[in-house]
N, C-alpha and C. Protein backbone atom coordinates (compact mmCIF):
# COMPACT_ATOMS: atom_id res chain seq x y z
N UNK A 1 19.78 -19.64 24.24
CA UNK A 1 19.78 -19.10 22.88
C UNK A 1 20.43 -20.12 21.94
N UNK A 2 19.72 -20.16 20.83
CA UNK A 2 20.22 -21.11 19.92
C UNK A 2 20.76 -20.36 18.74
N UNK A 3 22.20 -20.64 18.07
CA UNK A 3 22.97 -19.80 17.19
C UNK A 3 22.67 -20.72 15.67
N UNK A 4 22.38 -19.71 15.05
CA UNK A 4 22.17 -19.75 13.67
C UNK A 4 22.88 -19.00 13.01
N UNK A 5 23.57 -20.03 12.16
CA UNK A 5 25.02 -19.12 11.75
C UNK A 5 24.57 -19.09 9.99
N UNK A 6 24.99 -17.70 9.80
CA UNK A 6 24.60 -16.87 8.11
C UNK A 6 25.94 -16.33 7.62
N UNK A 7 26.36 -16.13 6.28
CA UNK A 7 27.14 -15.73 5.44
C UNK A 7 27.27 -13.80 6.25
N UNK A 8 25.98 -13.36 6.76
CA UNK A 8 25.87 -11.90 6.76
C UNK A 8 25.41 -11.92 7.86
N UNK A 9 26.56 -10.89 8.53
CA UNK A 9 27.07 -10.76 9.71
C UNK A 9 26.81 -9.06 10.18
N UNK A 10 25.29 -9.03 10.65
CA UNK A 10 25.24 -7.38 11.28
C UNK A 10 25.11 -7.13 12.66
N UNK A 11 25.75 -7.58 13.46
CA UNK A 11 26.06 -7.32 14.55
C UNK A 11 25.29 -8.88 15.64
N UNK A 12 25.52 -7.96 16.43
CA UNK A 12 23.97 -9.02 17.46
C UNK A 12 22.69 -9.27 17.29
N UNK A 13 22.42 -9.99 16.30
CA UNK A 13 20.72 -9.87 16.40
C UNK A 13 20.63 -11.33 17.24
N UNK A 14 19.06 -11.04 17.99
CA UNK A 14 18.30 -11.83 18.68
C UNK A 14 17.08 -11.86 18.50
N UNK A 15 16.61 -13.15 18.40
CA UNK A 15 14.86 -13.16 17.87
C UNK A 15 14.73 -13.86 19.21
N UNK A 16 12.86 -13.41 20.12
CA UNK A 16 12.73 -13.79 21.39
C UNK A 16 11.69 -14.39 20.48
N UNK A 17 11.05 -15.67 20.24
CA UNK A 17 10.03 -16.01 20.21
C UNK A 17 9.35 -17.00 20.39
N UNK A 18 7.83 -17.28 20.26
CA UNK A 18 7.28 -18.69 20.22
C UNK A 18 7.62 -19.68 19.28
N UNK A 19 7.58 -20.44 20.17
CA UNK A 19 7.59 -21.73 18.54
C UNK A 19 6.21 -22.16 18.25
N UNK A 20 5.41 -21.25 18.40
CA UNK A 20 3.55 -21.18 17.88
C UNK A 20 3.13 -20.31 16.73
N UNK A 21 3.86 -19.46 17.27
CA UNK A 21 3.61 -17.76 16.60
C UNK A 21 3.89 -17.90 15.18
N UNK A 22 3.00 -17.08 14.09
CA UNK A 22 2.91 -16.86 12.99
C UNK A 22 3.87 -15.95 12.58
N UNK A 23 3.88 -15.26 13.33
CA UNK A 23 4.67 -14.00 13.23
C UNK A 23 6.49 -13.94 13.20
N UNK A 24 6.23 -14.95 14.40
CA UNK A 24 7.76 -15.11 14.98
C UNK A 24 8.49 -16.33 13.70
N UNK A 25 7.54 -17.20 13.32
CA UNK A 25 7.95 -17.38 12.21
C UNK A 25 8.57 -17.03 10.78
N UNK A 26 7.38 -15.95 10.74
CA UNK A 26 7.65 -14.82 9.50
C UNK A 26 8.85 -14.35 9.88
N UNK A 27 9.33 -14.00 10.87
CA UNK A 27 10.46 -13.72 11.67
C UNK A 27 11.67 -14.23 11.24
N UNK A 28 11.68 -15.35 11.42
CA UNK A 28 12.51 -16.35 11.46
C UNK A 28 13.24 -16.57 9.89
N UNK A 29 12.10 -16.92 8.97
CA UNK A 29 12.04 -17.18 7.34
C UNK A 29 12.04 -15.56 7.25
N UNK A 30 12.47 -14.36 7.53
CA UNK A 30 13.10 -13.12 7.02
C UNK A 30 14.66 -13.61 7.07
N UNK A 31 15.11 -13.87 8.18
CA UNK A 31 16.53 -13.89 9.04
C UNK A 31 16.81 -14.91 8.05
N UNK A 32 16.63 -16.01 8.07
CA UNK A 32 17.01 -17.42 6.99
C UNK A 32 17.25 -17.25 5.56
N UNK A 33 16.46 -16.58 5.08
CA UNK A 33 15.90 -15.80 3.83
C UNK A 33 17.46 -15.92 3.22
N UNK A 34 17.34 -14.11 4.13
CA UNK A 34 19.01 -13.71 4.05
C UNK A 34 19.96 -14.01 4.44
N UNK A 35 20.11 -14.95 4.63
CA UNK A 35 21.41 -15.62 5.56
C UNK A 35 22.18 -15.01 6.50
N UNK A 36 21.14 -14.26 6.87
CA UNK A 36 21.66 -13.62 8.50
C UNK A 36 22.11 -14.37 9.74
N UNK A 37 22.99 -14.32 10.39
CA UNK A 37 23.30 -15.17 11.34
C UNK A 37 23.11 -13.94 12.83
N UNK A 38 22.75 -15.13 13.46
CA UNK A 38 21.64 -14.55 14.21
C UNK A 38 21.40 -15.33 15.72
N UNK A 39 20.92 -15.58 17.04
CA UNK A 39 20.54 -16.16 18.17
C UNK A 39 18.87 -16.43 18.20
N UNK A 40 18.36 -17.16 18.46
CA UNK A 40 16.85 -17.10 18.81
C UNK A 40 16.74 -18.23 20.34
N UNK A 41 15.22 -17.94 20.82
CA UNK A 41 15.28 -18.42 21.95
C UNK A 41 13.38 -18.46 21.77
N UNK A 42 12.75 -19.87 22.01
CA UNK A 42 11.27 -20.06 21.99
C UNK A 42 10.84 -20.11 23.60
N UNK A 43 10.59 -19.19 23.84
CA UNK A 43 10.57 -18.26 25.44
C UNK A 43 9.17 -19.75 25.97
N UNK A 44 8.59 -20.39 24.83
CA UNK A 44 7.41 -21.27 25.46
C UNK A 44 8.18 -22.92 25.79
N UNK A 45 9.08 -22.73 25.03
CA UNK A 45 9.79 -23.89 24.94
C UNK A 45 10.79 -24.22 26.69
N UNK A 46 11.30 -22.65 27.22
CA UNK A 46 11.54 -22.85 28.42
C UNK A 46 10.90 -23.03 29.61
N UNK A 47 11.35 -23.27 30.71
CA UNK A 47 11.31 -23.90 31.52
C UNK A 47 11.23 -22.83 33.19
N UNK A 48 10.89 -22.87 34.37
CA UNK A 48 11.19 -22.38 35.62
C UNK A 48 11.84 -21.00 35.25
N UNK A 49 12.82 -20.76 36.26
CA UNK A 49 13.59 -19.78 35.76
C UNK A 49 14.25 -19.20 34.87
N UNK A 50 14.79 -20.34 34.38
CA UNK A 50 15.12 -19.71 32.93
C UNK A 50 14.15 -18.88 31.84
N UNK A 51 13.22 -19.47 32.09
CA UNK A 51 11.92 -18.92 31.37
C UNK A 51 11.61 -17.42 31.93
N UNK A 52 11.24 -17.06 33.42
CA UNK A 52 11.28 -16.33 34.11
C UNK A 52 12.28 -14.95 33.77
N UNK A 53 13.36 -15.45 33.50
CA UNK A 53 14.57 -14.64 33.40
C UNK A 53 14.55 -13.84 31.88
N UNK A 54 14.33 -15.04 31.06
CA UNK A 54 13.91 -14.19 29.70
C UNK A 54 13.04 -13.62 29.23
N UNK A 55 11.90 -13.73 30.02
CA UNK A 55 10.75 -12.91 30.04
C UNK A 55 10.58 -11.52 30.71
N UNK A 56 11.88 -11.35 31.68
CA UNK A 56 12.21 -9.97 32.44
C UNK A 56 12.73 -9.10 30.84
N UNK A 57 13.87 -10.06 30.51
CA UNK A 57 14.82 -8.89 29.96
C UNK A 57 14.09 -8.59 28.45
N UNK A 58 12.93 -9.60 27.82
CA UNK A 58 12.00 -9.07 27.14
C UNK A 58 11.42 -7.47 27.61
N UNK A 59 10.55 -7.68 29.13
CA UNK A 59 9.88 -6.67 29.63
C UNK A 59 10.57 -5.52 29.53
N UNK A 60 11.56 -5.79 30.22
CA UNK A 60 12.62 -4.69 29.85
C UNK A 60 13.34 -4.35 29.06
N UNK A 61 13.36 -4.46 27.69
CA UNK A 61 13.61 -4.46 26.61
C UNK A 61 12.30 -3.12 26.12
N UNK A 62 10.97 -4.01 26.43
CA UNK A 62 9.98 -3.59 25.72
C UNK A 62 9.14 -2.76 26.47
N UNK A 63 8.63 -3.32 27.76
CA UNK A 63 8.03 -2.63 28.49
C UNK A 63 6.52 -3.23 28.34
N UNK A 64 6.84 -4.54 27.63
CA UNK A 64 5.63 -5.52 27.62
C UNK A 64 6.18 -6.69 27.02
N UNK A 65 4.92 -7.75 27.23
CA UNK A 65 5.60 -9.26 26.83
C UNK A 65 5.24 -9.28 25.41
N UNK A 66 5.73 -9.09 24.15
CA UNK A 66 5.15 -9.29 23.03
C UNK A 66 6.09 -10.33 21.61
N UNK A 67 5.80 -10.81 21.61
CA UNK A 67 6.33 -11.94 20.60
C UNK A 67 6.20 -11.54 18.68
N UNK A 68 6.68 -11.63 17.74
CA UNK A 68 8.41 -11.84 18.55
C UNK A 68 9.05 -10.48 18.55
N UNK A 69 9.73 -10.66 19.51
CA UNK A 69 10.50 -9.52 19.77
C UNK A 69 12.57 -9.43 18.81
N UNK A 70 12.97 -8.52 17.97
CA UNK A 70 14.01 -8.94 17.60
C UNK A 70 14.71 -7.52 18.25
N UNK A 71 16.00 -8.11 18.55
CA UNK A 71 16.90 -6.99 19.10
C UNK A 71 18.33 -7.14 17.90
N UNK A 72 18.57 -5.78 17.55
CA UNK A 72 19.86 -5.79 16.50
C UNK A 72 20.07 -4.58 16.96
N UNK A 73 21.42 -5.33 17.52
CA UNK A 73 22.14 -4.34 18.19
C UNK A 73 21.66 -3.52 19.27
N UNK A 74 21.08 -2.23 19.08
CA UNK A 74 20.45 -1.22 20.38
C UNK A 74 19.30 -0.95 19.69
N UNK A 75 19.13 -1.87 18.76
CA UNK A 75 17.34 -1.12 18.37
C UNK A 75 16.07 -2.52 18.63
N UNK A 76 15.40 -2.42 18.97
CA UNK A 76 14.68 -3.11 19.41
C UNK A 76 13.41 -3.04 18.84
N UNK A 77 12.99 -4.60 18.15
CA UNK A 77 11.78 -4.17 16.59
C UNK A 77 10.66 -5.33 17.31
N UNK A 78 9.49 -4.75 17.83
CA UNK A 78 8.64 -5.57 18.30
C UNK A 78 7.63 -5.72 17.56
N UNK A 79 7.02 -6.80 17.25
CA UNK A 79 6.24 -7.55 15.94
C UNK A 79 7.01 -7.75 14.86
N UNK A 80 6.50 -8.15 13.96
CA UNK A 80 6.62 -8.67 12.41
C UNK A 80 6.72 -7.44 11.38
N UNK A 81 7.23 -6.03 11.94
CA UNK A 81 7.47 -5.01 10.95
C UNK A 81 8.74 -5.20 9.88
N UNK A 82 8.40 -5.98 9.12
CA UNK A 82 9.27 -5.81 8.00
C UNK A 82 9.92 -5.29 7.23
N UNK A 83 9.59 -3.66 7.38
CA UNK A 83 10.38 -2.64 6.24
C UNK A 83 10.84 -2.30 7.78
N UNK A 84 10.62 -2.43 8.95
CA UNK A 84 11.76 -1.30 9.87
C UNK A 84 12.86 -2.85 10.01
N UNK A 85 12.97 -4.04 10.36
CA UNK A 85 13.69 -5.20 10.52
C UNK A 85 14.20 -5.06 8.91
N UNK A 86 13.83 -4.74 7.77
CA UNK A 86 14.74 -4.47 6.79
C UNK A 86 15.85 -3.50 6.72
N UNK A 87 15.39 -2.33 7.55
CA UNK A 87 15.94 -0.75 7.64
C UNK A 87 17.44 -1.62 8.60
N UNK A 88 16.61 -2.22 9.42
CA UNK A 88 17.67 -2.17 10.58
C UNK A 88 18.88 -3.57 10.08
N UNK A 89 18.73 -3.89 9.90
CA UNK A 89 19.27 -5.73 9.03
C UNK A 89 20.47 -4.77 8.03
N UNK A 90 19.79 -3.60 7.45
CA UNK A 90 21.19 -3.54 6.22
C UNK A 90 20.55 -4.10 4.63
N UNK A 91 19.37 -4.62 4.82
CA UNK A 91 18.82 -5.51 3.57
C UNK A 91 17.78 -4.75 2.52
């Protein structure tokens, strides 16, 4: 996980995504936007197990592999939904 540090501080967020994805982008330039500080991890960018490993706790997170996936706190926002990743952000 790579830490991206923001002025606004709402708990744990984590973005799981590609570094391909349109979406996970849009993703990304939400979180930046607002100067949310935040973890991300480009699940294509890893490697063997490690890769392996983050692709479980996706599954299990979600109950499928879907990109990008953001976790804040205990809520878990899969795709590019923007008014619920607003709801949940505080923004």
């Amino acid at each position: 996980m790579e830490k991206v540090r923001g002025s606004v501080r709402v708990g744990n967020v984590r973005l799981y995504a590609l570094s391909t994805c349109i979406w996970c982008r849009k993703t990304k330039q939400l979180l930046d936007t607002n100067d949310i500080e935040y973890e991300y991890v480009y699940v294509d960018e890893l490697e063997g197990e490690e890769k392996e490993a983050v692709k479980k706790q996706i599954l299990e997170l979600t109950g499928k592999l879907s990109f990008p996936t953001v976790v804040i706190n205990d809520t878990t926002v899969v795709g590019f939904d923007e008014p619920k990743l607003r709801k949940e952000l505080r923004l």
